[in-house]
C-alpha atoms as a PDB file:
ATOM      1  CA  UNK A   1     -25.505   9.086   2.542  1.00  0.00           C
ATOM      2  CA  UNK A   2     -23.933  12.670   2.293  1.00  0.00           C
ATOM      3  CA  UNK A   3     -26.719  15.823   1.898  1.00  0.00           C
ATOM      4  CA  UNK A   4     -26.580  18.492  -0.654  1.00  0.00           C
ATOM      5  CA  UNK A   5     -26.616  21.126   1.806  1.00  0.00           C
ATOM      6  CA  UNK A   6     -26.980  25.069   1.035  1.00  0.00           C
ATOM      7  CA  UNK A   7     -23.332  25.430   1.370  1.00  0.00           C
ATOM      8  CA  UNK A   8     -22.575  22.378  -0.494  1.00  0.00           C
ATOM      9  CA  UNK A   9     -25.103  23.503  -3.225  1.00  0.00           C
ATOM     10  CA  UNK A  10     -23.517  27.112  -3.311  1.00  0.00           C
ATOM     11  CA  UNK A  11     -19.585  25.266  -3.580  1.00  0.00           C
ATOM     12  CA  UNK A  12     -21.013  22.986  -6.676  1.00  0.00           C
ATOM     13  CA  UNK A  13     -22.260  25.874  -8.113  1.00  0.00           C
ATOM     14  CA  UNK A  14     -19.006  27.834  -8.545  1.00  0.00           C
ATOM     15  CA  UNK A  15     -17.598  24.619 -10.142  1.00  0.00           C
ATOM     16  CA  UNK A  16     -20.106  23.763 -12.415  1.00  0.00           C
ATOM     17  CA  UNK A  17     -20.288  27.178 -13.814  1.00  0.00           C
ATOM     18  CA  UNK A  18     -16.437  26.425 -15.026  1.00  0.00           C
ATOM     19  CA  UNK A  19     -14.159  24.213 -16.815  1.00  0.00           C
ATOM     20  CA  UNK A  20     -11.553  25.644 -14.313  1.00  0.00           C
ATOM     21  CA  UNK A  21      -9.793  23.124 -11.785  1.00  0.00           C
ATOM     22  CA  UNK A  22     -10.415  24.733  -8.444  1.00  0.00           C
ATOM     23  CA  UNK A  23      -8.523  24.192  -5.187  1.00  0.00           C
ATOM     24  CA  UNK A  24     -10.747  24.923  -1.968  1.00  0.00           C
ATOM     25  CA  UNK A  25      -9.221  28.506  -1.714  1.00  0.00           C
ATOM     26  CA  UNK A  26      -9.995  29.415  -4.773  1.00  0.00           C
ATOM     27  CA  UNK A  27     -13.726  28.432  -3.849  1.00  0.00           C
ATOM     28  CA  UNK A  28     -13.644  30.019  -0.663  1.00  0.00           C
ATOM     29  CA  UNK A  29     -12.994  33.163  -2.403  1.00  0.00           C
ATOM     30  CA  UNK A  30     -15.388  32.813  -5.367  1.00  0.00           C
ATOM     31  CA  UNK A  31     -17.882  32.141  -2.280  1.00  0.00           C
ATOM     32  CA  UNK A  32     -16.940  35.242  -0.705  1.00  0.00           C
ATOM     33  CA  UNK A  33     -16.864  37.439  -4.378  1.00  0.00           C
ATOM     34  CA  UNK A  34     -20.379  35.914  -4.541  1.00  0.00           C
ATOM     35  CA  UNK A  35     -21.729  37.166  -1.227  1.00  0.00           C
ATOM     36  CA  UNK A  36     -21.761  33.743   0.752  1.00  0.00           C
ATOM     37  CA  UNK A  37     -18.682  33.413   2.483  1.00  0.00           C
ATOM     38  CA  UNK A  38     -18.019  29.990   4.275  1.00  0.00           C
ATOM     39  CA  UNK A  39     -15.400  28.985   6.155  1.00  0.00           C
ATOM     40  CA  UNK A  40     -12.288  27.354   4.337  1.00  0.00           C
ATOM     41  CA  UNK A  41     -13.116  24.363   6.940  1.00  0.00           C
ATOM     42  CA  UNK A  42     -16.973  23.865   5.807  1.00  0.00           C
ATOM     43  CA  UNK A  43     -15.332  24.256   1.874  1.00  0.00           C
ATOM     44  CA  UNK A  44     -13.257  21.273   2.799  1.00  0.00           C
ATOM     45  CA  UNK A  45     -15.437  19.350   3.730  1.00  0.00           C
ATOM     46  CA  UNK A  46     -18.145  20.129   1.342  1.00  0.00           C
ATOM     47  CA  UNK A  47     -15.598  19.441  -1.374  1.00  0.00           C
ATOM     48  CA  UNK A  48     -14.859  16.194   0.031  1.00  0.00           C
ATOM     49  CA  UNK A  49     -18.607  15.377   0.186  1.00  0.00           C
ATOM     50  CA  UNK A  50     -19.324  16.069  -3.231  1.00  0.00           C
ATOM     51  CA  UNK A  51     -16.349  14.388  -4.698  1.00  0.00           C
ATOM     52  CA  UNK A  52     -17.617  11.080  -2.868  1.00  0.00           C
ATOM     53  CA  UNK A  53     -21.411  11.861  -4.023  1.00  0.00           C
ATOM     54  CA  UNK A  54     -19.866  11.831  -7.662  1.00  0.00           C
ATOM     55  CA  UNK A  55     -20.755  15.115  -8.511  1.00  0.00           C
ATOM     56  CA  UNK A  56     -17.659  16.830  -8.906  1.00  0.00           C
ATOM     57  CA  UNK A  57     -14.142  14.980  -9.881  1.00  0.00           C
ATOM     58  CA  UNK A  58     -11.032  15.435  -8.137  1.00  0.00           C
ATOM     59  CA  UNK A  59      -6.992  14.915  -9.062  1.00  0.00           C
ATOM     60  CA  UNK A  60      -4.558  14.957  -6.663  1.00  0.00           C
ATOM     61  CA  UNK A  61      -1.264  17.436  -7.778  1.00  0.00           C
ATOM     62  CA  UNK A  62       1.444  17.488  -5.163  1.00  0.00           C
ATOM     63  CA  UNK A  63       0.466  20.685  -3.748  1.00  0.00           C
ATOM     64  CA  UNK A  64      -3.421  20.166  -3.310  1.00  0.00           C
ATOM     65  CA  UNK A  65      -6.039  18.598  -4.465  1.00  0.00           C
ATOM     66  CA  UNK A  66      -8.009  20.239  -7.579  1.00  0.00           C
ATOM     67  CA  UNK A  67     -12.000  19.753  -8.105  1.00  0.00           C
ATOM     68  CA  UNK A  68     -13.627  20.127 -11.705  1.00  0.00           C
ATOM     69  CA  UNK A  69     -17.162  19.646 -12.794  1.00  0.00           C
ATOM     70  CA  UNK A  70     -18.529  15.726 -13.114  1.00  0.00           C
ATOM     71  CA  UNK A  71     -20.244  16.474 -16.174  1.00  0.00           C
ATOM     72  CA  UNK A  72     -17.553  16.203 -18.544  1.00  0.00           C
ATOM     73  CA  UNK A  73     -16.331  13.772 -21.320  1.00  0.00           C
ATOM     74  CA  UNK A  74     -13.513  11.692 -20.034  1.00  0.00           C
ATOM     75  CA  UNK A  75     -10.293  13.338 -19.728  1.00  0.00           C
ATOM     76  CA  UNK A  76      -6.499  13.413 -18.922  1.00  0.00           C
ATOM     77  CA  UNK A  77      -4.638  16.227 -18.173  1.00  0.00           C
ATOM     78  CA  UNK A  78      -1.329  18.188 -18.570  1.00  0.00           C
ATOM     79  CA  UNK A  79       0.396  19.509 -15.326  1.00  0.00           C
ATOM     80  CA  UNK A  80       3.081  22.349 -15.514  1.00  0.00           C
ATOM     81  CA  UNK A  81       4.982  22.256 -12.839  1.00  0.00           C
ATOM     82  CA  UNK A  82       5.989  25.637 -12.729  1.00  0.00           C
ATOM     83  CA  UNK A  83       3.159  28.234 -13.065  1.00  0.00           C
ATOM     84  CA  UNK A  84       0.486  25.375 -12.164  1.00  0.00           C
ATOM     85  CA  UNK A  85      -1.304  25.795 -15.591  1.00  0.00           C
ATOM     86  CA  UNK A  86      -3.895  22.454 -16.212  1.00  0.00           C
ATOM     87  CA  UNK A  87      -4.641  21.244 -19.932  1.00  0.00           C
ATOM     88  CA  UNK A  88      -7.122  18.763 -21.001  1.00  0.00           C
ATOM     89  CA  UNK A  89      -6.560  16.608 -23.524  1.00  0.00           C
ATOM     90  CA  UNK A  90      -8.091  13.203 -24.813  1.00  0.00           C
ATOM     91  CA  UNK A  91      -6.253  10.740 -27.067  1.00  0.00           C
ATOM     92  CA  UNK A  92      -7.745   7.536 -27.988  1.00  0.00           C
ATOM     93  CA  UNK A  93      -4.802   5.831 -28.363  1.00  0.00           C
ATOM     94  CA  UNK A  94      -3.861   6.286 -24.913  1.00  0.00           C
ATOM     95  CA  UNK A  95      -7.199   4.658 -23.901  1.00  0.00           C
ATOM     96  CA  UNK A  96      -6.825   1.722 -26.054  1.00  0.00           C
ATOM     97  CA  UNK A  97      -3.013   1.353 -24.711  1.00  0.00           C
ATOM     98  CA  UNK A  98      -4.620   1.069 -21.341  1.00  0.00           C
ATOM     99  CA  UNK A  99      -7.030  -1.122 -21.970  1.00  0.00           C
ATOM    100  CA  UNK A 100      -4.606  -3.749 -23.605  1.00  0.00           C
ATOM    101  CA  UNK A 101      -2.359  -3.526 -20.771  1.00  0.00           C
ATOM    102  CA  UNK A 102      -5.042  -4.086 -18.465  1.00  0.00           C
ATOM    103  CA  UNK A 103      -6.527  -7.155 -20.404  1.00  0.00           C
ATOM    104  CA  UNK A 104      -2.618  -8.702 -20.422  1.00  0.00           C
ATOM    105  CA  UNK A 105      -2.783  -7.944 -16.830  1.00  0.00           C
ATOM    106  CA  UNK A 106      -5.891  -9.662 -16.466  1.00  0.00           C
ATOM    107  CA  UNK A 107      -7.258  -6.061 -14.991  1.00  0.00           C
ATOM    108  CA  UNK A 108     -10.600  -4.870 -15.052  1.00  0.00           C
ATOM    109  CA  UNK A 109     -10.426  -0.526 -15.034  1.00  0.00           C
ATOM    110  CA  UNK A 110     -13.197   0.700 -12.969  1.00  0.00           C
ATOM    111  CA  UNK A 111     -11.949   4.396 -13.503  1.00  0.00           C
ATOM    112  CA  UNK A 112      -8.251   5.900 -13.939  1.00  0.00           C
ATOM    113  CA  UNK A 113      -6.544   9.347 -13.819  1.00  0.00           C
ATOM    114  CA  UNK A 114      -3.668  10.125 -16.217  1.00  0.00           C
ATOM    115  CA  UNK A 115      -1.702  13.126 -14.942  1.00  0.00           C
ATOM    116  CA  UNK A 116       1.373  14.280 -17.037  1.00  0.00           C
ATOM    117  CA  UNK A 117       3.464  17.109 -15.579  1.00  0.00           C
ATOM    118  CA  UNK A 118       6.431  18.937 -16.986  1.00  0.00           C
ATOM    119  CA  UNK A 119       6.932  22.453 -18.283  1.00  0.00           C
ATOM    120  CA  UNK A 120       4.185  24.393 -20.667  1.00  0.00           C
ATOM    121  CA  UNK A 121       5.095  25.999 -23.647  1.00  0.00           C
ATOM    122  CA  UNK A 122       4.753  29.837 -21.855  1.00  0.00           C
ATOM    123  CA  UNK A 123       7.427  28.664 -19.070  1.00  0.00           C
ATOM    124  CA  UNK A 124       9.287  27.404 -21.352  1.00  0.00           C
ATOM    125  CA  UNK A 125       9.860  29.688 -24.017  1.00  0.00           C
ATOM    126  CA  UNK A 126       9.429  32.633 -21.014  1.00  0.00           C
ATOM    127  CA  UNK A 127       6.153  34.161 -23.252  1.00  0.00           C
ATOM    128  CA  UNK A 128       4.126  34.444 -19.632  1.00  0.00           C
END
């Protein structure tokens, strides 16, 4: 069984004060904004402890992974490929699609990720 350390206290703490989706850089630098610097190693790590401890949520984009809080309602999300902007979104209809395929399949979900990437509307109209 994983510990909540200090330092994996202080790294849930910068998520859960958010709805952003944070890479471990972008903690690593709140950290060090915040007065507690640790090492981009220990953030890693930490991350990856918490994540398996079910207390923060990770998706996997093809750059890096991104952590978000635990505490939120279910959600999919929208992935632009070109400035790296994340949008939630929740449509009901896309859960009860999945869960007819899955019972045609003969598929119990235990948990699923939905990640749909393209272009937002800023790249694409150039209104960044």
């Amino acid at each position: 069984m994983q510990k909540l350390t200090t330092q994996r206290q202080a790294i849930l703490d910068v998520i859960n004060l958010s709805d952003k989706h944070w890479d471990a850089d972008e903690v690593a630098t709140a950290l060090k904004e915040r007065n507690n610097p640790i090492g981009i190693a220990t953030v890693y790590r930490g991350l990856a402890a918490l994540a398996e401890l079910g207390l923060i949520e990770s998706i996997q984009l093809a750059d890096k992974k991104r952590y978000e809080r635990a505490s939120k309602d279910h959600h999919d999300h929208l992935v632009c490929q070109v400035c790296g902007m994340i949008e939630e979104f929740c449509k009901t209809e896309i859960e009860r699609l999945q869960e007819i395929v899955a019972r045609e399949h003969g598929f119990e979900i235990q948990d699923h990720q939905l990640l749909l990437f393209g272009i937002c509307k800023s790249c694409k109209t150039g209104e960044k």
